[in-house]
C-alpha atoms as a PDB file:
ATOM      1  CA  UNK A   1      -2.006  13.182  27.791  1.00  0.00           C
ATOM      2  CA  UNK A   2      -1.142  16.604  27.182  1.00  0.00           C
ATOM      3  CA  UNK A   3       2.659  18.000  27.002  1.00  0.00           C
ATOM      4  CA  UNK A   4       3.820  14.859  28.114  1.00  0.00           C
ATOM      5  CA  UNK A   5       7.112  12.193  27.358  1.00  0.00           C
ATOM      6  CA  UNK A   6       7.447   8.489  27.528  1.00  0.00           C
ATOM      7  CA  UNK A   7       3.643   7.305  28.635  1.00  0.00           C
ATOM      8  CA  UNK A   8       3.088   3.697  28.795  1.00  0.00           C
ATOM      9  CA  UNK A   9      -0.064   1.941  28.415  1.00  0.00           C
ATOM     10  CA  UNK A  10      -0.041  -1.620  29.036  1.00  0.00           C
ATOM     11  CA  UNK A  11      -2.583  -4.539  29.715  1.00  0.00           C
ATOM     12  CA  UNK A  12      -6.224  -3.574  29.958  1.00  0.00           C
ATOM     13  CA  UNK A  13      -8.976  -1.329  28.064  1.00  0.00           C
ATOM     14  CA  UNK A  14      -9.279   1.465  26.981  1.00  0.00           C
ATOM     15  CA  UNK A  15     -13.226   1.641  25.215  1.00  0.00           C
ATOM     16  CA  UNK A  16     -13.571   5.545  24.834  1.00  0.00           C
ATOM     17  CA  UNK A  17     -15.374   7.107  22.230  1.00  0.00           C
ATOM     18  CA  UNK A  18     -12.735   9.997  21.841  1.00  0.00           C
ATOM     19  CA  UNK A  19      -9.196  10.258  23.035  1.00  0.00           C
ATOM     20  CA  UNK A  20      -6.770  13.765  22.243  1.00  0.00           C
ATOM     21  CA  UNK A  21      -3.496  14.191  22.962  1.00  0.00           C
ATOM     22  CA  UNK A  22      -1.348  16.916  22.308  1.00  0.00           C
ATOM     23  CA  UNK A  23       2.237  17.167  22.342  1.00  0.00           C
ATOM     24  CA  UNK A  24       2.837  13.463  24.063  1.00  0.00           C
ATOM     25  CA  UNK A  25       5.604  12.075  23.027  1.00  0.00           C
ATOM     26  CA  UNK A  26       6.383   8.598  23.265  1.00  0.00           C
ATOM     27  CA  UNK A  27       3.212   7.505  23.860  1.00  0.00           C
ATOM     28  CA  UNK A  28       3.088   3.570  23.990  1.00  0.00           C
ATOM     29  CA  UNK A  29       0.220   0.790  24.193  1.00  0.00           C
ATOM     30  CA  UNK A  30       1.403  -2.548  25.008  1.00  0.00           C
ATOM     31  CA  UNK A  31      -0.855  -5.774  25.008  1.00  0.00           C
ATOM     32  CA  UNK A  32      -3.637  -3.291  24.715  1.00  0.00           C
ATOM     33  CA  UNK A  33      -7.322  -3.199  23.704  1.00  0.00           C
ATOM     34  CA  UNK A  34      -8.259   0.667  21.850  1.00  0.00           C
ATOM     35  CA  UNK A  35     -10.753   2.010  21.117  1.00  0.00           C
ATOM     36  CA  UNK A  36     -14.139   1.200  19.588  1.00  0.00           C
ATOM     37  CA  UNK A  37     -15.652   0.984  15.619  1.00  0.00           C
ATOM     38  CA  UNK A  38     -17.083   4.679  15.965  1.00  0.00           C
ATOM     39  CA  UNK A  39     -14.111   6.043  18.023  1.00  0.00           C
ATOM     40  CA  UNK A  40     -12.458   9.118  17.024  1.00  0.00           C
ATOM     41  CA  UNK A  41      -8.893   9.223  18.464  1.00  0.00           C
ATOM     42  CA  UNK A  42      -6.634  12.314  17.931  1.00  0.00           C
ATOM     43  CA  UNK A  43      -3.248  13.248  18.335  1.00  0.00           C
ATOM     44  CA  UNK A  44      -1.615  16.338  17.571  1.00  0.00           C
ATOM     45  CA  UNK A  45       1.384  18.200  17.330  1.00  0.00           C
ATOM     46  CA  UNK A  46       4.424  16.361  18.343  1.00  0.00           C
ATOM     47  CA  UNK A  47       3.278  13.588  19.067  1.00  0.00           C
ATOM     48  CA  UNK A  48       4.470  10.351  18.636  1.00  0.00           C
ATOM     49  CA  UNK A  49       2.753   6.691  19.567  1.00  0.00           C
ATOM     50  CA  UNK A  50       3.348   3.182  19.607  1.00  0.00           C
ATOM     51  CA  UNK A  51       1.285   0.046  19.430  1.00  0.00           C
ATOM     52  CA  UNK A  52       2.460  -3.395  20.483  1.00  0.00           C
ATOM     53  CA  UNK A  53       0.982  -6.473  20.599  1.00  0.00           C
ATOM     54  CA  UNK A  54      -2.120  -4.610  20.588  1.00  0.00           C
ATOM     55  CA  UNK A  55      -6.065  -4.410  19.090  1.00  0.00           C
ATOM     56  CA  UNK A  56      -6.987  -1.204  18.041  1.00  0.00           C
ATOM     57  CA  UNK A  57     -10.538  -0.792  16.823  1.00  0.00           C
ATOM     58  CA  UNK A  58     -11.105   3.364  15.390  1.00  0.00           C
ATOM     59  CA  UNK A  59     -13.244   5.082  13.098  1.00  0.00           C
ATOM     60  CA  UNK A  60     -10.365   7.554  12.440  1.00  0.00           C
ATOM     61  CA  UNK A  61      -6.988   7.482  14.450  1.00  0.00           C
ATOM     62  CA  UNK A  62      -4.701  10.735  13.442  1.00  0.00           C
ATOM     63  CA  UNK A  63      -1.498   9.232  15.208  1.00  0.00           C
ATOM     64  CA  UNK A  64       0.348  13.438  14.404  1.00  0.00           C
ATOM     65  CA  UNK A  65       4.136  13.385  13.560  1.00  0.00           C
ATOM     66  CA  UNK A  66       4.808   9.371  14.505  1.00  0.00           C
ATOM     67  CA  UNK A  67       2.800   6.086  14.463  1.00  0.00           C
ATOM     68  CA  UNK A  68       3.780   2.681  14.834  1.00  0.00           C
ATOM     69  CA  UNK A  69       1.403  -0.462  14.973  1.00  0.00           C
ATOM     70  CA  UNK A  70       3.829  -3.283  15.867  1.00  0.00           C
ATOM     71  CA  UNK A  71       2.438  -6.987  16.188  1.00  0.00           C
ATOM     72  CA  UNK A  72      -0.882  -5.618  16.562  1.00  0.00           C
ATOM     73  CA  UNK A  73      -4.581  -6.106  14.988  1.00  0.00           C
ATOM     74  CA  UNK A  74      -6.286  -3.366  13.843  1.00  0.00           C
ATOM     75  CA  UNK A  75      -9.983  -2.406  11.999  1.00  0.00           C
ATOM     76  CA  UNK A  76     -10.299   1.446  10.994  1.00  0.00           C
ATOM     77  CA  UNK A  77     -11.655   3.116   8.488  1.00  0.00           C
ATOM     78  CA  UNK A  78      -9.073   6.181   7.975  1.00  0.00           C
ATOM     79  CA  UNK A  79      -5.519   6.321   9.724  1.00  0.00           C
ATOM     80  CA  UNK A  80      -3.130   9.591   9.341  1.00  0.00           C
ATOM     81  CA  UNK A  81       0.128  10.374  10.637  1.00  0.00           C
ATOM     82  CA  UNK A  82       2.876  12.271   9.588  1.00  0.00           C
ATOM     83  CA  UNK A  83       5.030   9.056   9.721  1.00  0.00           C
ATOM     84  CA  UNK A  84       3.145   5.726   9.521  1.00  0.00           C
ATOM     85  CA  UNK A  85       4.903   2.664  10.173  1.00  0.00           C
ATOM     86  CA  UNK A  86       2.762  -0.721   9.892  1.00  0.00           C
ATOM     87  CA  UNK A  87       4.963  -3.954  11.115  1.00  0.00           C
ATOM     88  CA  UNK A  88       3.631  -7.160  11.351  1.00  0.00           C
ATOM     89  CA  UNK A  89       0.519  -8.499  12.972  1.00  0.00           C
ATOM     90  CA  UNK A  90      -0.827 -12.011  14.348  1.00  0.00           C
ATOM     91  CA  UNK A  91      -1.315 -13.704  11.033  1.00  0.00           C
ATOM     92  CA  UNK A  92      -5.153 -12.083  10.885  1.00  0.00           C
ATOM     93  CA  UNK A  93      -6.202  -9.847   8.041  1.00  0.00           C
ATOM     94  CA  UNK A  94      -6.126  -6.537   8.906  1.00  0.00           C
ATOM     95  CA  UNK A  95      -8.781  -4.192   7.409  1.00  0.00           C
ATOM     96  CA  UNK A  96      -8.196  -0.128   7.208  1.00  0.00           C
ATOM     97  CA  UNK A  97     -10.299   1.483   4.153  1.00  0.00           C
ATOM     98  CA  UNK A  98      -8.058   4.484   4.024  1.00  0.00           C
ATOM     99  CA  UNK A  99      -4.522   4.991   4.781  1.00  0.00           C
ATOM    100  CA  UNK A 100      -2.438   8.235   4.393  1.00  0.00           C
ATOM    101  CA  UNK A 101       1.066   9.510   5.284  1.00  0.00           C
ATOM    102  CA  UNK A 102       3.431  11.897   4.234  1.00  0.00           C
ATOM    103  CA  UNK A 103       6.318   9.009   4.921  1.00  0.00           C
ATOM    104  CA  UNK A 104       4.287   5.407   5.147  1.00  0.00           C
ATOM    105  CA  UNK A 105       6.009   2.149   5.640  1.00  0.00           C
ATOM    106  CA  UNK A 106       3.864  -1.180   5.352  1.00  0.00           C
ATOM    107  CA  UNK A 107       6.245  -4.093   6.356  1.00  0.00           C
ATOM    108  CA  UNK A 108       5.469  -8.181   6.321  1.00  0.00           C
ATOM    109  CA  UNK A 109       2.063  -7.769   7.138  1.00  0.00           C
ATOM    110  CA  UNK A 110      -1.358  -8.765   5.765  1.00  0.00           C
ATOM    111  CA  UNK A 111      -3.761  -5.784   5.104  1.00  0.00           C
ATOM    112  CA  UNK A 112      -6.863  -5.169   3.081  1.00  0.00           C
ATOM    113  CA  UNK A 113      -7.055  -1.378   2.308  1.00  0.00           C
ATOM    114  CA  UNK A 114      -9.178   0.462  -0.514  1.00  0.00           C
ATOM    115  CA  UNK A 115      -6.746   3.228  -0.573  1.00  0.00           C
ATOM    116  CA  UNK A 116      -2.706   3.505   0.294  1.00  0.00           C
ATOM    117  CA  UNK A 117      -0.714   6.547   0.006  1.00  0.00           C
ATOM    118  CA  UNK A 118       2.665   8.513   1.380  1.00  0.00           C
ATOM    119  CA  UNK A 119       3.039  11.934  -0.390  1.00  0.00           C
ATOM    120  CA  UNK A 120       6.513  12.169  -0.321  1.00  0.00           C
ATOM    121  CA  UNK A 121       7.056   8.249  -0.023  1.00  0.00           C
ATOM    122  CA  UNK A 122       5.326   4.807   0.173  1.00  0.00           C
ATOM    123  CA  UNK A 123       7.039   2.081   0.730  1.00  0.00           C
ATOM    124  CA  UNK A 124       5.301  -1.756   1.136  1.00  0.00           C
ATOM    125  CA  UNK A 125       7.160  -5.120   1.206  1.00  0.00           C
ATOM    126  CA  UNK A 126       7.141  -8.703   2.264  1.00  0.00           C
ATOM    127  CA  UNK A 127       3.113  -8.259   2.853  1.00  0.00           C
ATOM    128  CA  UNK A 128       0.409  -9.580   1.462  1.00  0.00           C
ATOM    129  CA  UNK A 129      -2.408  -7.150   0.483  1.00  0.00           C
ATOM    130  CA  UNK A 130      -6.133  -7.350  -1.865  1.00  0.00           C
ATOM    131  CA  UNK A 131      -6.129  -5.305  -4.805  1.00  0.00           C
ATOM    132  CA  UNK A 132      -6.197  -1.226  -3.740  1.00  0.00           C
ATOM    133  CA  UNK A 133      -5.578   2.386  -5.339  1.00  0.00           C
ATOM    134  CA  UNK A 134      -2.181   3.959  -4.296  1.00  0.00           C
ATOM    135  CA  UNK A 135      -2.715   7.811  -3.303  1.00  0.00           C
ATOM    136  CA  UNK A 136       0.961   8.370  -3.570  1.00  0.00           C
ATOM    137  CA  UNK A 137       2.936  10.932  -5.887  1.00  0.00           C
ATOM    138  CA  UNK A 138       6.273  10.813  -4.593  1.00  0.00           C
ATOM    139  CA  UNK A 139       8.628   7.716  -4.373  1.00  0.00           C
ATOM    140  CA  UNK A 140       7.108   4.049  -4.100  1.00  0.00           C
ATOM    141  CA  UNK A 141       8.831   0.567  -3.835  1.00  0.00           C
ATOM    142  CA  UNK A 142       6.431  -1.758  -3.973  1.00  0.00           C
ATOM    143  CA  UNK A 143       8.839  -4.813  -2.800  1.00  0.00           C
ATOM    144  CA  UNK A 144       8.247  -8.815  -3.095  1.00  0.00           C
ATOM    145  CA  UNK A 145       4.440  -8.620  -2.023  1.00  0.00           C
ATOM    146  CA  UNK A 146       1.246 -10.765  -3.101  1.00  0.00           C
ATOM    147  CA  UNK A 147      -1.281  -8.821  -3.644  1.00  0.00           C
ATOM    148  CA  UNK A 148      -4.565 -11.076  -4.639  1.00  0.00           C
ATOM    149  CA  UNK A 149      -8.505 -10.758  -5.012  1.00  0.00           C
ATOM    150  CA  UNK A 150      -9.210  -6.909  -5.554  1.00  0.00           C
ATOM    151  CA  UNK A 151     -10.065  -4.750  -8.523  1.00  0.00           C
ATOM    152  CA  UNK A 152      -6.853  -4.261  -9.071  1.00  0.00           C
ATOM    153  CA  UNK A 153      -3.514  -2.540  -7.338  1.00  0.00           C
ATOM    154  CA  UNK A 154      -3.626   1.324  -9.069  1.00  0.00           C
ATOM    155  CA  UNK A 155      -1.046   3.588  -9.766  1.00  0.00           C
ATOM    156  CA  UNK A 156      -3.018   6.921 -10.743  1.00  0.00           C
ATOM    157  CA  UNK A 157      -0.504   9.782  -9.753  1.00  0.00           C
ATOM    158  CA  UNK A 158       2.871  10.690 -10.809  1.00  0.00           C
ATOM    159  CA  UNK A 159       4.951   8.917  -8.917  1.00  0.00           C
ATOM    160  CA  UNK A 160       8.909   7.074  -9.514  1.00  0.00           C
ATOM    161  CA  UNK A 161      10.520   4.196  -7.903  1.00  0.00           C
ATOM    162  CA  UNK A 162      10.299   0.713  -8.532  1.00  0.00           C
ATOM    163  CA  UNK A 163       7.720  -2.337  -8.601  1.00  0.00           C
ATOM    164  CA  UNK A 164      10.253  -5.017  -8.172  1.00  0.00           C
ATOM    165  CA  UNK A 165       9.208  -9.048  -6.890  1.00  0.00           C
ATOM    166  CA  UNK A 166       5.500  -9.024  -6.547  1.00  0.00           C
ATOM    167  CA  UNK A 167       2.392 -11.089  -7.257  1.00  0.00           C
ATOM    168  CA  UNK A 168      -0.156  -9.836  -9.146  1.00  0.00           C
ATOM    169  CA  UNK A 169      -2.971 -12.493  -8.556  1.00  0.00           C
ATOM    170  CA  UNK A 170      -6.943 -13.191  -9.265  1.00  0.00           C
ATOM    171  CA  UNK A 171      -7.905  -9.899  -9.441  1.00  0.00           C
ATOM    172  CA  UNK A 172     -11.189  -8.508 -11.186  1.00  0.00           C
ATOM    173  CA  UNK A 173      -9.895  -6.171 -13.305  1.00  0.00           C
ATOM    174  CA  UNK A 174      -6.102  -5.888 -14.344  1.00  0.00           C
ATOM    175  CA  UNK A 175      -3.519  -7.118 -12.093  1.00  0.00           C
ATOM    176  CA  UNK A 176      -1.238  -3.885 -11.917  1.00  0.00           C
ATOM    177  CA  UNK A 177      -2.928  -0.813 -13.284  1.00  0.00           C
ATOM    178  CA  UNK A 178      -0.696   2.045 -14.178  1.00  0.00           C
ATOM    179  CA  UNK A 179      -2.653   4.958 -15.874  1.00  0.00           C
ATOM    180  CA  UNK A 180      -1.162   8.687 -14.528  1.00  0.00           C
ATOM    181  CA  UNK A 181      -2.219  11.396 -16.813  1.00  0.00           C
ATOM    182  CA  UNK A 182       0.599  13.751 -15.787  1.00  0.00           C
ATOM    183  CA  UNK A 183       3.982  13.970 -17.409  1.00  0.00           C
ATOM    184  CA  UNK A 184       6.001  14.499 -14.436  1.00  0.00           C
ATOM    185  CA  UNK A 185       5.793  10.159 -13.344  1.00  0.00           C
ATOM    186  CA  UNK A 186       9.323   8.893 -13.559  1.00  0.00           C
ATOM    187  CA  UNK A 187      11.734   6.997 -13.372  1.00  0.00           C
ATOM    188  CA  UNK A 188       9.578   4.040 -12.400  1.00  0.00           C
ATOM    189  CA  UNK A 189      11.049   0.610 -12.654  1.00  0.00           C
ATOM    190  CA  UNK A 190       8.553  -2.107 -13.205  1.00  0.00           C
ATOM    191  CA  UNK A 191      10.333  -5.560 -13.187  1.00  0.00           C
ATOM    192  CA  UNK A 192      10.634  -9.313 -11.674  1.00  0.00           C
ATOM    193  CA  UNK A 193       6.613  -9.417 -11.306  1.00  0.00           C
ATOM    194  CA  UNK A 194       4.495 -12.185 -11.606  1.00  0.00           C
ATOM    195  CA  UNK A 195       0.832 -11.197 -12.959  1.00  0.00           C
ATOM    196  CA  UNK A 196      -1.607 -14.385 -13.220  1.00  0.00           C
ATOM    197  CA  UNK A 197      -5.366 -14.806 -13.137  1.00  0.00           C
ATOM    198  CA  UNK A 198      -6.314 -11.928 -13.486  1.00  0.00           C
ATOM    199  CA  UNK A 199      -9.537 -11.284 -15.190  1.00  0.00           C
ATOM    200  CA  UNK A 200      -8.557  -8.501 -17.387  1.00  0.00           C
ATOM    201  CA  UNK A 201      -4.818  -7.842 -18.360  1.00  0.00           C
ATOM    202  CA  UNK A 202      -1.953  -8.681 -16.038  1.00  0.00           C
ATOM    203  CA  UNK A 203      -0.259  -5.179 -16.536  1.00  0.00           C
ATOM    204  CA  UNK A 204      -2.008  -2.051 -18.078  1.00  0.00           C
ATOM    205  CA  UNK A 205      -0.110   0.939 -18.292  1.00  0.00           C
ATOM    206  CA  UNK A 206      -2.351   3.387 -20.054  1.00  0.00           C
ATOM    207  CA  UNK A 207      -0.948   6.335 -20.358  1.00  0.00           C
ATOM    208  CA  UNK A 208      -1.751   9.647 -23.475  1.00  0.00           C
ATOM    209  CA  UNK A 209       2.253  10.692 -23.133  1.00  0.00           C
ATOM    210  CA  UNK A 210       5.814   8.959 -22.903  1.00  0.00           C
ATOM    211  CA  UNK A 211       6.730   8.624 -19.730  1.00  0.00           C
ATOM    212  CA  UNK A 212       9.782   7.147 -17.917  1.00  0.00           C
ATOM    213  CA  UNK A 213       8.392   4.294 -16.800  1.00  0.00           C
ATOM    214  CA  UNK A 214      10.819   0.670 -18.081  1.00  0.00           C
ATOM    215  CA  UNK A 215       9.498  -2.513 -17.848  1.00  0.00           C
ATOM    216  CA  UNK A 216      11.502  -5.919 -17.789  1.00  0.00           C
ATOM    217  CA  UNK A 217      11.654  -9.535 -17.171  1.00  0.00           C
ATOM    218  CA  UNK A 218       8.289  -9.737 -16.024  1.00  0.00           C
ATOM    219  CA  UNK A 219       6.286 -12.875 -16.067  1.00  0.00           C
ATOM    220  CA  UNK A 220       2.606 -13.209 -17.084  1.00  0.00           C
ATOM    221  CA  UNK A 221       0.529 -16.349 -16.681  1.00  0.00           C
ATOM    222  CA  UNK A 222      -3.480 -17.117 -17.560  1.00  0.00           C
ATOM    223  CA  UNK A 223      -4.176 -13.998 -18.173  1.00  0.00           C
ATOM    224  CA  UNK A 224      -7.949 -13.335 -19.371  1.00  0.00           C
ATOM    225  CA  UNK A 225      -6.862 -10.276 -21.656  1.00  0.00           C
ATOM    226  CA  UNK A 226      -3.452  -9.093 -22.058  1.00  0.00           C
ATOM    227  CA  UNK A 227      -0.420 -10.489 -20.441  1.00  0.00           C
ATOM    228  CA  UNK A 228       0.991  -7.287 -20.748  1.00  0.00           C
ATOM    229  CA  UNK A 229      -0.170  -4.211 -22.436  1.00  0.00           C
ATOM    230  CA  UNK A 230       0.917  -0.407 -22.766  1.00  0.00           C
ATOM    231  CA  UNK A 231      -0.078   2.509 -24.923  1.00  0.00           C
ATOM    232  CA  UNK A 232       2.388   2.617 -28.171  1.00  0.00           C
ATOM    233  CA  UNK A 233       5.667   4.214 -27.934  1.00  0.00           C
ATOM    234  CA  UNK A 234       4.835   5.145 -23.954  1.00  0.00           C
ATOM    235  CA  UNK A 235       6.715   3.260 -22.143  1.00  0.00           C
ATOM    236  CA  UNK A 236      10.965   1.841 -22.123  1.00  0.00           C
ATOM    237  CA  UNK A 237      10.948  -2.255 -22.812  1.00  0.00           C
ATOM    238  CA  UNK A 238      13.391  -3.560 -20.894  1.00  0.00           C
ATOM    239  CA  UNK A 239      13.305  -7.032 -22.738  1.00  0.00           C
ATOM    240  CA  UNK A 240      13.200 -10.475 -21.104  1.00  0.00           C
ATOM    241  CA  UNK A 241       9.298 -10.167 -20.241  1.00  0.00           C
ATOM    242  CA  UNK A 242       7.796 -13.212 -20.358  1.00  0.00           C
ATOM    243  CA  UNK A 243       4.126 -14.323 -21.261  1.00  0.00           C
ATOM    244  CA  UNK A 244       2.768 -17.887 -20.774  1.00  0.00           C
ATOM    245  CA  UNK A 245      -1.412 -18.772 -21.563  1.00  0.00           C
ATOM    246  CA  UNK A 246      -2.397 -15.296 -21.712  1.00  0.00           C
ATOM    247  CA  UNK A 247      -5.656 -14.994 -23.846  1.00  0.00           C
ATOM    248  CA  UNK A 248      -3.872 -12.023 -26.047  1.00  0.00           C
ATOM    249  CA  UNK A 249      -0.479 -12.441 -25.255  1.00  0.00           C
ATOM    250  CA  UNK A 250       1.621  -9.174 -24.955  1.00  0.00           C
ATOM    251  CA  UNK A 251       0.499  -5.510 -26.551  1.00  0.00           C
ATOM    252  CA  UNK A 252       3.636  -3.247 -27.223  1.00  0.00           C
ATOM    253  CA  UNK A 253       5.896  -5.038 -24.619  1.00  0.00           C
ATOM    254  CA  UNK A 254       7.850  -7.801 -26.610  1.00  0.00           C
ATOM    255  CA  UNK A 255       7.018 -11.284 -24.430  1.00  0.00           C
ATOM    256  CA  UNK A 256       8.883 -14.407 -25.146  1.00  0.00           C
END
């Protein structure tokens, strides 16, 4: 596949251990099986591909400038692409350790990464997703997701944009875990969450600098540390935060 537009993949196998393409446009796999756990698949340039209702098993899959995986199942370790869309599966956990984009968009799906990041913008919503660390340092909106069970979701670059709707849930560390060390993160909204069970705090923004970063009407429930806690005089409170049965209630942010 090689300098070519608009090829169509559909039914079947395809078990190699490698696959290149360069410059095929278009590319789509429909009610397909891909690949294999130690597959290295490859392509370049302009290329552009499309899974549907598809498997996809890959050590590393480098989709070049466009990647969809639409209704489809997937295990990889590493997935690239210049622009990485992720819609929707068939209601199984989907596990990739690494994902990368410059543009990535992560819609109403169930995932379990270690790692999540767009350079220029990340984008997840409607999903559900374990605990992970967001390579990201451009724009995020993380958007009415649950994210449950991991160390915790991490926010260690500058980055701005909003955490709006989500659930912060049973993780083993803090729920949301905001700690960039640069000056340049802002203006990132944090508000509407829900942070419960959580071992450690619910929200921890540690940060040595102020930084534009507002937090509001946020809810936090049986916490086992803070409900919600931030360095003094670091971040904007936005008022209306909330803190139910948290073991030490609220540290800097005022919680009803």
């Amino acid at each position: 596949m090689t300098n070519v537009d608009g090829t169509t993949i559909r039914n079947g196998t395809v078990a190699g251990i490698n696959l290149v393409a360069d410059n095929a446009t278009n590319t789509r796999f429909i009610d397909t099986t891909v690949g294999n756990r130690n597959g290295t698949y490859l392509w370049n340039g302009t290329t552009s591909v499309t899974f549907l209702r598809s498997r996809i098993d890959a050590w590393r899959l480098f989709c070049g400038a466009r990647c969809q995986l639409l209704n489809s199942t997937f295990t990889m370790n590493q997935i690239y692409a210049d622009h990485l869309v992720i819609r929707g599966d068939q209601g199984t956990m989907n596990g990739i350790n690494h994902i990368g984009a410059i543009e990535a968009d992560i819609v109403n799906t169930e995932l379990n990464p270690l790692t999540l990041g767009g350079s220029q913008r990340l984008t997840v919503r409607d999903s559900e997703l374990d605990g992970f660390e967001l390579i990201a340092t451009g724009r995020i909106e993380l958007l009415r997701n649950t994210f449950s069970g991991g160390n915790w979701v991490g926010v260690h670059r500058p980055v701005n944009g909003v955490i709006r709707g989500n659930r912060f849930e049973k993780m083993r560390s803090a729920g949301l875990f905001v700690d960039p060390k640069e000056t340049l993160t802002g203006p990132l909204v944090i508000e509407r969450n829900t942070f419960a069970e959580n071992v450690g705090d619910g929200l921890r923004i540690d940060v040595p600098v102020p930084l534009d970063i507002t937090v509001r009407r946020n809810t936090s429930e049986n916490n086992g540390q803070y409900g919600m806690w931030a360095q003094p005089n670091t971040v904007k409170d936005g008022g209306g935060n909330i803190s139910n049965n948290d073991a030490l209630g609220c540290f800097t942010i005022v919680c009803a």
